[in-house]
C-alpha atoms as a PDB file:
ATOM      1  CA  UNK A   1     221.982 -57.648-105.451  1.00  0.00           C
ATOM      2  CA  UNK A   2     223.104 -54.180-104.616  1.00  0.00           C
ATOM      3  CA  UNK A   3     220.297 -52.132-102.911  1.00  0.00           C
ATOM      4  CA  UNK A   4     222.284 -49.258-101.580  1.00  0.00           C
ATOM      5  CA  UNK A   5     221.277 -45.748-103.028  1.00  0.00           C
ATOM      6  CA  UNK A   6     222.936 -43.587-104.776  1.00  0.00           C
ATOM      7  CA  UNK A   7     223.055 -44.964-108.009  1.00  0.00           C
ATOM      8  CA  UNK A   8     226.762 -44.512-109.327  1.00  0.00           C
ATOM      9  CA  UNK A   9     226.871 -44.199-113.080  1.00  0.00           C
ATOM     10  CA  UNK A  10     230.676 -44.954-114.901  1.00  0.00           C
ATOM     11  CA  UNK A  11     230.749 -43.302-117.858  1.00  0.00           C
ATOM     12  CA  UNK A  12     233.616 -45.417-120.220  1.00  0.00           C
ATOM     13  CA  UNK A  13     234.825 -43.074-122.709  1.00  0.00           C
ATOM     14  CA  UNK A  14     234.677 -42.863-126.428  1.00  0.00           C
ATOM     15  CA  UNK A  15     234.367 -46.111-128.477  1.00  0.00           C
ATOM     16  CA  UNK A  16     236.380 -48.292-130.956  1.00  0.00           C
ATOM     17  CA  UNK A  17     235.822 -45.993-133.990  1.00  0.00           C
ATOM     18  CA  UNK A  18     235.954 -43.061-132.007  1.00  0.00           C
ATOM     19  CA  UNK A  19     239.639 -40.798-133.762  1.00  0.00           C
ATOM     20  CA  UNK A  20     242.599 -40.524-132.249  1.00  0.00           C
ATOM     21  CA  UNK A  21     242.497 -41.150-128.742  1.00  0.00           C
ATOM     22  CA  UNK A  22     244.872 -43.522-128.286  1.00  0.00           C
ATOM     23  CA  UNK A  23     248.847 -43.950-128.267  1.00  0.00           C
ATOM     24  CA  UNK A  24     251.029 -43.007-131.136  1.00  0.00           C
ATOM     25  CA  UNK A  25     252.093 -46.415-131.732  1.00  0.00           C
ATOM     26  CA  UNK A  26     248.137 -47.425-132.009  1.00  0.00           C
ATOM     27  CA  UNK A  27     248.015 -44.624-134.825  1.00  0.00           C
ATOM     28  CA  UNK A  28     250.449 -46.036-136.727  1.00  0.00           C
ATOM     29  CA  UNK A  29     248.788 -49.781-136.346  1.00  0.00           C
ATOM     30  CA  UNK A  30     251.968 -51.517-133.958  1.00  0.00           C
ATOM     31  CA  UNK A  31     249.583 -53.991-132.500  1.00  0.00           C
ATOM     32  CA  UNK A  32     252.864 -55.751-131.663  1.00  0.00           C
ATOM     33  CA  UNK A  33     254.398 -52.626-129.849  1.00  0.00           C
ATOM     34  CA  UNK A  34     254.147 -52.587-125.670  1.00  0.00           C
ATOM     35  CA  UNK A  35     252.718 -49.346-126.208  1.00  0.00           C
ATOM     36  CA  UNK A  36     249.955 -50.014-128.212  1.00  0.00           C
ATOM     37  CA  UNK A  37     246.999 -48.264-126.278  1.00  0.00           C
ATOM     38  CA  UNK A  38     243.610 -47.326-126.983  1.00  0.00           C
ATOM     39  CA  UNK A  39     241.294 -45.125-124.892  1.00  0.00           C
ATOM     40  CA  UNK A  40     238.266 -46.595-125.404  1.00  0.00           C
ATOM     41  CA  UNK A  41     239.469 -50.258-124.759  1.00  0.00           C
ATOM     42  CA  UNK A  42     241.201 -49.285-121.507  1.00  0.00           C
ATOM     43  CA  UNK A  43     238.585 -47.691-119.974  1.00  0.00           C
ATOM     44  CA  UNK A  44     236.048 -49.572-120.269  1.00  0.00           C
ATOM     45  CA  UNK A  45     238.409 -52.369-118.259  1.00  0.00           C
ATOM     46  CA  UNK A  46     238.876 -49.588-115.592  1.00  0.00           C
ATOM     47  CA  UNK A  47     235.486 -49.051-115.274  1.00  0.00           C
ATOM     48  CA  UNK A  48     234.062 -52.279-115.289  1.00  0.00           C
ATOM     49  CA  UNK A  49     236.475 -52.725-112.656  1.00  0.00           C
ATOM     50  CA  UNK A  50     235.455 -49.832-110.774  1.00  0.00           C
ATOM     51  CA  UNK A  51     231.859 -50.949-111.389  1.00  0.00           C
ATOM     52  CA  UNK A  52     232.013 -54.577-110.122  1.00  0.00           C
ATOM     53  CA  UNK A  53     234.294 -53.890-106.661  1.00  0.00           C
ATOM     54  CA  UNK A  54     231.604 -51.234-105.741  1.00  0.00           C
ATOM     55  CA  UNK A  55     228.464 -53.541-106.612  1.00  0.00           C
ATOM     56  CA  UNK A  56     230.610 -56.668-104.570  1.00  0.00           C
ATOM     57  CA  UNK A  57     230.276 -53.852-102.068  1.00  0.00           C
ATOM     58  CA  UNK A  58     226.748 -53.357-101.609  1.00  0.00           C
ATOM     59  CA  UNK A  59     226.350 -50.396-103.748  1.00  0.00           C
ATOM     60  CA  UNK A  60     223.830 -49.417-107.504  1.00  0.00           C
ATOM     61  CA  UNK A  61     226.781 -49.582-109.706  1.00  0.00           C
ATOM     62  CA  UNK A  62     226.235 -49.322-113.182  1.00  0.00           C
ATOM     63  CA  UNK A  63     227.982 -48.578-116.485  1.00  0.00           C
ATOM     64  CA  UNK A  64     226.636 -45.814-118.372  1.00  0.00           C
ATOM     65  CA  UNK A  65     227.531 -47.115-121.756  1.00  0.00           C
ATOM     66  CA  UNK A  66     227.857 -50.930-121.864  1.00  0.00           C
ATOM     67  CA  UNK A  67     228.246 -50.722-125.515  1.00  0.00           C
ATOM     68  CA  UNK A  68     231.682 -50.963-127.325  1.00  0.00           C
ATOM     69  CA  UNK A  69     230.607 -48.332-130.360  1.00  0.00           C
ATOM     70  CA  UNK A  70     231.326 -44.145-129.417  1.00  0.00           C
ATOM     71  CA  UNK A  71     227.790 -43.359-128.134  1.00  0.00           C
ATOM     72  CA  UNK A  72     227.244 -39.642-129.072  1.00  0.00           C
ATOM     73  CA  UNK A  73     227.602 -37.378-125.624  1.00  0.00           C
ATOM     74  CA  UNK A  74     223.725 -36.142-125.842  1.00  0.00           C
ATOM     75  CA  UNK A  75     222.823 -39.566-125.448  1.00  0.00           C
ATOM     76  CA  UNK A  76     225.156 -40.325-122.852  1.00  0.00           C
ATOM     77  CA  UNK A  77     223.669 -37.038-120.739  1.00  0.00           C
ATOM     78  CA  UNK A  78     220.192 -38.270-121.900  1.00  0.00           C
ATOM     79  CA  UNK A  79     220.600 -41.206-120.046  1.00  0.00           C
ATOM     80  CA  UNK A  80     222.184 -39.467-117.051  1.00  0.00           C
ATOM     81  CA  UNK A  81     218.773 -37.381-116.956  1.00  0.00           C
ATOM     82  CA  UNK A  82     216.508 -40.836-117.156  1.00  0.00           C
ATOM     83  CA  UNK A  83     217.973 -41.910-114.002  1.00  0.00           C
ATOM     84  CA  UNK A  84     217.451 -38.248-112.424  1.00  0.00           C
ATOM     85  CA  UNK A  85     214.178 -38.187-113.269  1.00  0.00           C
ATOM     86  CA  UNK A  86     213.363 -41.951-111.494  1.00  0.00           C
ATOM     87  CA  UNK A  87     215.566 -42.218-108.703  1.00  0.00           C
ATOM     88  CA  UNK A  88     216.014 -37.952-108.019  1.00  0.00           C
ATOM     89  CA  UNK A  89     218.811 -35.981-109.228  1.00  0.00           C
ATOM     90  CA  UNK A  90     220.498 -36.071-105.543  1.00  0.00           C
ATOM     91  CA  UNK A  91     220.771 -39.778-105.463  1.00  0.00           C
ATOM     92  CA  UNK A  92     222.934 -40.170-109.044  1.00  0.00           C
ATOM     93  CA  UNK A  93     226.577 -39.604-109.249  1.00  0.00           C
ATOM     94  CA  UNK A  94     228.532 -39.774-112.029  1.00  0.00           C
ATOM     95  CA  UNK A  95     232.433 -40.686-112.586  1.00  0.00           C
ATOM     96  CA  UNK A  96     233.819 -40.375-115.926  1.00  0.00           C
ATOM     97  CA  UNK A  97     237.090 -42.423-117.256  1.00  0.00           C
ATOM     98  CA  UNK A  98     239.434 -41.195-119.679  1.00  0.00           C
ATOM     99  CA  UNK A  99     242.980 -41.245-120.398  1.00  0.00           C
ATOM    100  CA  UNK A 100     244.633 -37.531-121.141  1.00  0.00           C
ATOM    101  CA  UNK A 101     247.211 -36.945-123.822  1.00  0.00           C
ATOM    102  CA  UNK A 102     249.614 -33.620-124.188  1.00  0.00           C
ATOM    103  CA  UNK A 103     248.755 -32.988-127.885  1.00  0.00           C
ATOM    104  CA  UNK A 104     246.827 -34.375-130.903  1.00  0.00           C
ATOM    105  CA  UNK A 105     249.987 -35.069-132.854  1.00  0.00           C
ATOM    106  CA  UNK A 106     250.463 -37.987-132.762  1.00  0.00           C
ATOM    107  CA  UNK A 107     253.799 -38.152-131.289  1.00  0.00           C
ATOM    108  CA  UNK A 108     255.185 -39.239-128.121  1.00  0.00           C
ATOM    109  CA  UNK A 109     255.610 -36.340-125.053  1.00  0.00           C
ATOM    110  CA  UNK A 110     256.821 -36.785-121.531  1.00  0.00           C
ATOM    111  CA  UNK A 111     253.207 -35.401-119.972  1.00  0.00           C
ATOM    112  CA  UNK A 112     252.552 -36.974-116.629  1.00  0.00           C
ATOM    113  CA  UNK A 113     250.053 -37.884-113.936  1.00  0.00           C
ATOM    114  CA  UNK A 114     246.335 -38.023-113.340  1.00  0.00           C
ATOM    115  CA  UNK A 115     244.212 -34.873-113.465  1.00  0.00           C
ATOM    116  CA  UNK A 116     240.392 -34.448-112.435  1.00  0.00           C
ATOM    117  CA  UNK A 117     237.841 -32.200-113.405  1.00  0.00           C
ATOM    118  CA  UNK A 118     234.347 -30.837-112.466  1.00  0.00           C
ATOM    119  CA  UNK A 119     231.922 -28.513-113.634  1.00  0.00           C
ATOM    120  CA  UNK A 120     232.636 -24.584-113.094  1.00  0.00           C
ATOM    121  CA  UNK A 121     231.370 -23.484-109.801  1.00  0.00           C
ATOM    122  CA  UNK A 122     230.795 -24.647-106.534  1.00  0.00           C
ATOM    123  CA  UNK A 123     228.827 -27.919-106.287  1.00  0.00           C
ATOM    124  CA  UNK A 124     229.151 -31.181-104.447  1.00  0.00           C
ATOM    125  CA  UNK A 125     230.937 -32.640-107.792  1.00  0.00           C
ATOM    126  CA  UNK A 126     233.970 -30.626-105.918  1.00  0.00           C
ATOM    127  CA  UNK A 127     233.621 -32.475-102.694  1.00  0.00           C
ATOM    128  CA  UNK A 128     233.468 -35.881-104.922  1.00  0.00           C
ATOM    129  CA  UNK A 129     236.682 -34.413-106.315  1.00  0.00           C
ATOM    130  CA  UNK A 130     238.321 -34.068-103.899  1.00  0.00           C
ATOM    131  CA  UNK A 131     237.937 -37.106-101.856  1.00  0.00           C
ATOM    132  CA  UNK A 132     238.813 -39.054-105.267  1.00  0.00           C
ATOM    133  CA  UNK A 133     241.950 -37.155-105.077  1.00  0.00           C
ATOM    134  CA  UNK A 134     242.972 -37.665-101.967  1.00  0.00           C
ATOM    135  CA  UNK A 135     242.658 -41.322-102.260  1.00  0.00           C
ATOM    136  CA  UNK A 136     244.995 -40.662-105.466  1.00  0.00           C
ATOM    137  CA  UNK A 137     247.277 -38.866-103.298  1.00  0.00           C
ATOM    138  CA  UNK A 138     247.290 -42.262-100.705  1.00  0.00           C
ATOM    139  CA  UNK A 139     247.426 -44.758-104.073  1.00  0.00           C
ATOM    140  CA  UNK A 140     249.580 -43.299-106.302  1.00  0.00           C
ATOM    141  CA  UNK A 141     252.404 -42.085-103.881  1.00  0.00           C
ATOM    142  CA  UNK A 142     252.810 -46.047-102.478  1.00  0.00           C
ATOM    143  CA  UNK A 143     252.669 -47.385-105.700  1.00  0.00           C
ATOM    144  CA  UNK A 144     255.376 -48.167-108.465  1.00  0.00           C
ATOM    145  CA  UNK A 145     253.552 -45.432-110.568  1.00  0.00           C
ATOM    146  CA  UNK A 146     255.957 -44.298-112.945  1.00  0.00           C
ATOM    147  CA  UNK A 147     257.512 -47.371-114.498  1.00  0.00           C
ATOM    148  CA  UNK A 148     255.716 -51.262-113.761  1.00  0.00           C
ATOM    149  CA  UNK A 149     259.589 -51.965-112.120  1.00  0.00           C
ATOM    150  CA  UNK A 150     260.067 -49.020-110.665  1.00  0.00           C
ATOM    151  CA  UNK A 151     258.872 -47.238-107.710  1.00  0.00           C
ATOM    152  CA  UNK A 152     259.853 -43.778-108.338  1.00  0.00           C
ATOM    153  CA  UNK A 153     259.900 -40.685-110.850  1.00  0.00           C
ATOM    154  CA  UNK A 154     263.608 -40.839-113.109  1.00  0.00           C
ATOM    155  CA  UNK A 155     265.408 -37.757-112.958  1.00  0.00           C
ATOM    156  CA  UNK A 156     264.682 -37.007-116.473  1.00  0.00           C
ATOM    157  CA  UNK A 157     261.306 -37.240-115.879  1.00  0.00           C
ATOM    158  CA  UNK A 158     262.029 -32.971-114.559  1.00  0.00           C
ATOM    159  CA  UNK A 159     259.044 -31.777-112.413  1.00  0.00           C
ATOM    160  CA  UNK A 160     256.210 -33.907-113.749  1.00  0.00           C
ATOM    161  CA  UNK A 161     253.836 -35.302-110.600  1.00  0.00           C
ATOM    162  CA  UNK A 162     251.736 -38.388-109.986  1.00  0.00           C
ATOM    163  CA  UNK A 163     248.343 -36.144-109.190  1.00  0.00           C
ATOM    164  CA  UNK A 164     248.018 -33.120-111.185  1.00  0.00           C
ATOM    165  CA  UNK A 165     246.247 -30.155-109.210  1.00  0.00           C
ATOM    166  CA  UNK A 166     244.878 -26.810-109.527  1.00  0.00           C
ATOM    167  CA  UNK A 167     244.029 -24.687-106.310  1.00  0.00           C
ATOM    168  CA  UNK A 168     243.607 -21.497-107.412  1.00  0.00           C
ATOM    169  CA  UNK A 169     239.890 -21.707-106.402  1.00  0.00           C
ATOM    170  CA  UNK A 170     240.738 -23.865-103.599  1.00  0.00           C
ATOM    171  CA  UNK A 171     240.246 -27.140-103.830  1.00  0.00           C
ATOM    172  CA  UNK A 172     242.560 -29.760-106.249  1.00  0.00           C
ATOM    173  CA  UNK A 173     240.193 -30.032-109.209  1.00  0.00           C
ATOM    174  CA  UNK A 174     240.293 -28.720-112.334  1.00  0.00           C
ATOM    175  CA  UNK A 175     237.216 -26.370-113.598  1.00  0.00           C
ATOM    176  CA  UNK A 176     236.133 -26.895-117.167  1.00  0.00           C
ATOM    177  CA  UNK A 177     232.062 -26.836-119.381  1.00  0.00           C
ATOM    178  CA  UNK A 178     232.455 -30.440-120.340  1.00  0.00           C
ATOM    179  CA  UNK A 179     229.480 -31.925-122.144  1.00  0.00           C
ATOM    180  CA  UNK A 180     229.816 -34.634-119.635  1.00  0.00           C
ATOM    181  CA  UNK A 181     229.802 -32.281-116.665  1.00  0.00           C
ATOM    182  CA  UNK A 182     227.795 -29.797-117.549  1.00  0.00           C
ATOM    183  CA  UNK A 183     224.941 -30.763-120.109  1.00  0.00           C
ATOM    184  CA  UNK A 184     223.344 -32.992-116.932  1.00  0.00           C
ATOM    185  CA  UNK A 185     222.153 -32.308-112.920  1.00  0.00           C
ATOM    186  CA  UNK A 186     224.090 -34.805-111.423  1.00  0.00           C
ATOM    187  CA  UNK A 187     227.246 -34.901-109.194  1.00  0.00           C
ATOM    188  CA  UNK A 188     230.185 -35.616-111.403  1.00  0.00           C
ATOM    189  CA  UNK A 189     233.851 -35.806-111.748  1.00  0.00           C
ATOM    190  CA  UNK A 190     235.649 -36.591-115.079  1.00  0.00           C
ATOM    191  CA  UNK A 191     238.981 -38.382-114.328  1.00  0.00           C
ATOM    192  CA  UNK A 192     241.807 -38.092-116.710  1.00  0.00           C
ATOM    193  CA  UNK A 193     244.091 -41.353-115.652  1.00  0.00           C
ATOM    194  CA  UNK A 194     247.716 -40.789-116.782  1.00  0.00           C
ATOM    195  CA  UNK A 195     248.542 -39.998-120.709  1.00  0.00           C
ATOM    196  CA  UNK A 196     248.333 -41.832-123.858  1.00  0.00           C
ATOM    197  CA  UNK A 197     250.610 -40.021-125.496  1.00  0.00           C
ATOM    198  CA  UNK A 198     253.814 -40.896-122.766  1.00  0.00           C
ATOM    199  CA  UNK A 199     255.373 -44.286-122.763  1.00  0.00           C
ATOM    200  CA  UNK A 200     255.673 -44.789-119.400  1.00  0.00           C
ATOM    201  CA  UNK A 201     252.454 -43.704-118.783  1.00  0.00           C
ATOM    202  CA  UNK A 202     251.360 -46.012-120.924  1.00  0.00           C
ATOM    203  CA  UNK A 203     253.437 -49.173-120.170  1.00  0.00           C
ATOM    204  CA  UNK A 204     252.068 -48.485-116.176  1.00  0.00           C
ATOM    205  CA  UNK A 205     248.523 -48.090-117.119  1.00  0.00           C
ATOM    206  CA  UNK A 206     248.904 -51.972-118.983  1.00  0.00           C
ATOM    207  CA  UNK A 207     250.205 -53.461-116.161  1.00  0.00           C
ATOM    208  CA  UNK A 208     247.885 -54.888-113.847  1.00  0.00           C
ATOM    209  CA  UNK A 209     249.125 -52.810-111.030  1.00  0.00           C
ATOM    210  CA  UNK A 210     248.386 -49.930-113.128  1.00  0.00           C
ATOM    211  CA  UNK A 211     244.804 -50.758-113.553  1.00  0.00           C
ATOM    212  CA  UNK A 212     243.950 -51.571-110.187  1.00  0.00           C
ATOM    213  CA  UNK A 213     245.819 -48.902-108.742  1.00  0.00           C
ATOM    214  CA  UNK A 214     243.307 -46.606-110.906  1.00  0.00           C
ATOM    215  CA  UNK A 215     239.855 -48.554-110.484  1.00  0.00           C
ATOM    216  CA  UNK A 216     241.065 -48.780-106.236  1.00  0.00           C
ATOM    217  CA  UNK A 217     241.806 -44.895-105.876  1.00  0.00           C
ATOM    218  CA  UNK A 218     238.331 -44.553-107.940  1.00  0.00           C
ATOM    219  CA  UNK A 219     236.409 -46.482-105.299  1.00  0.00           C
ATOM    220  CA  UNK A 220     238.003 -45.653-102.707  1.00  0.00           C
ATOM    221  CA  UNK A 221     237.156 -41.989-103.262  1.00  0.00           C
ATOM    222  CA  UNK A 222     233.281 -42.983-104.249  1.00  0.00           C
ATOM    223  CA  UNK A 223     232.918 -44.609-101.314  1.00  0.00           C
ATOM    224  CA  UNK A 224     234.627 -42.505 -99.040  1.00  0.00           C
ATOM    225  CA  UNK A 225     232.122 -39.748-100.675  1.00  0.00           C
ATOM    226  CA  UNK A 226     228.897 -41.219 -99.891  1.00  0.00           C
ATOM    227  CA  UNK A 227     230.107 -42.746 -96.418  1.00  0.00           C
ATOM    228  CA  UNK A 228     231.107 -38.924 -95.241  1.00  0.00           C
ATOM    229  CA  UNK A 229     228.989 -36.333 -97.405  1.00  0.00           C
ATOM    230  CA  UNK A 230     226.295 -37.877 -99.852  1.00  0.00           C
ATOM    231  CA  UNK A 231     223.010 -36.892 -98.672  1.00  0.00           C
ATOM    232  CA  UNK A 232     223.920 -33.963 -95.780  1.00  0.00           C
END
């Protein structure tokens, strides 16, 4: 049993009837097509992949919202604030898993790479971040990310990047008022892994060196977190 504090909370989001987010060929009902993809189906793997290598590790791992249906976000947050209030805001951190997508039209784009985003402002949820990102940095740029048989970006593919970043405020997170990352007291990131809406994208987040690539960068970061700056 896993006895090491904090308590890591992994957020899966949206649910099976939640609209839209998922892959143009999912819209139009190509169960058939390799890139059929569906949000809330995916992450939920990646983060009950995420969840069970850290609890094999020793650490409170748990998912936030076990339940296939879209649980509405002030319930989600709710439960963020029950643990806060019994184990101490300090000691919960929360990690978010989505996929991105260029547009709500329904149509394919040639959007790239993963993206994560915290709060506005300085808080530790930057430092989480940032460590998560790094570890992307190590994961992504070793990996065949791009194409399951092929280990680099195509020419076409312009100047899209594996890790999306924004340091305008110094560090490689994205600032944005979330529900998930604001309405709540604990340390969080929200991870945007790759787009729905891009076929290679897609076709590497099916393959099962997609998906571990993403839940191994995820712990890596997490852990590297609480090893070097959780509770100083």
């Amino acid at each position: 049993m896993s006895t090491k504090l904090p308590i890591i909370l992994i957020d899966n989001g949206h649910g099976e009837e939640t609209p839209g987010k998922r892959s143009p060929d999912a819209s139009k009902g190509l169960v058939e097509s390799p890139y059929y993809f569906r949000e809330y189906a995916w992450a939920r793997r990646c983060a009950q992949g995420i969840a069970d290598v850290l609890y094999f590790d020793g650490y409170d791992a748990r998912l936030l919202v076990p339940e296939e249906n879209d649980v509405p976000l002030e319930e989600r947050t709710n439960r963020i604030k029950s643990f806060c209030r019994k184990y101490g805001t300090q000691n919960v951190i929360v990690i978010s898993i989505h996929n991105n997508a260029a547009k709500s039209d329904q149509k394919w784009h040639d959007a790239r790479g993963l993206a994560i985003y915290t709060s506005p402002g300085k808080t530790k949820s930057d430092t989480l971040a940032t460590c998560i990102y790094e570890e992307a940095v190590k994961e992504l740029t070793k990996r065949t990310y791009g194409h399951p048989y092929g280990n680099t970006f195509s020419p076409e593919d312009g100047k899209q990047k594996p890790i999306r970043s924004d340091w305008s405020d110094g560090d490689p997170d994205y600032e944005a008022a979330f529900w998930m990352l604001k309405q709540h007291p604990a340390t969080s990131v929200l991870v945007e892994h790759m787009f729905q809406d891009t076929k290679k994208d897609v076709a590497w987040l099916k393959s099962p060196e997609g998906l571990g690539s993403c839940i191994h960068l995820n712990v890596e970061g997490i852990e590297r977190y609480i090893n070097e700056y959780w509770n100083k």
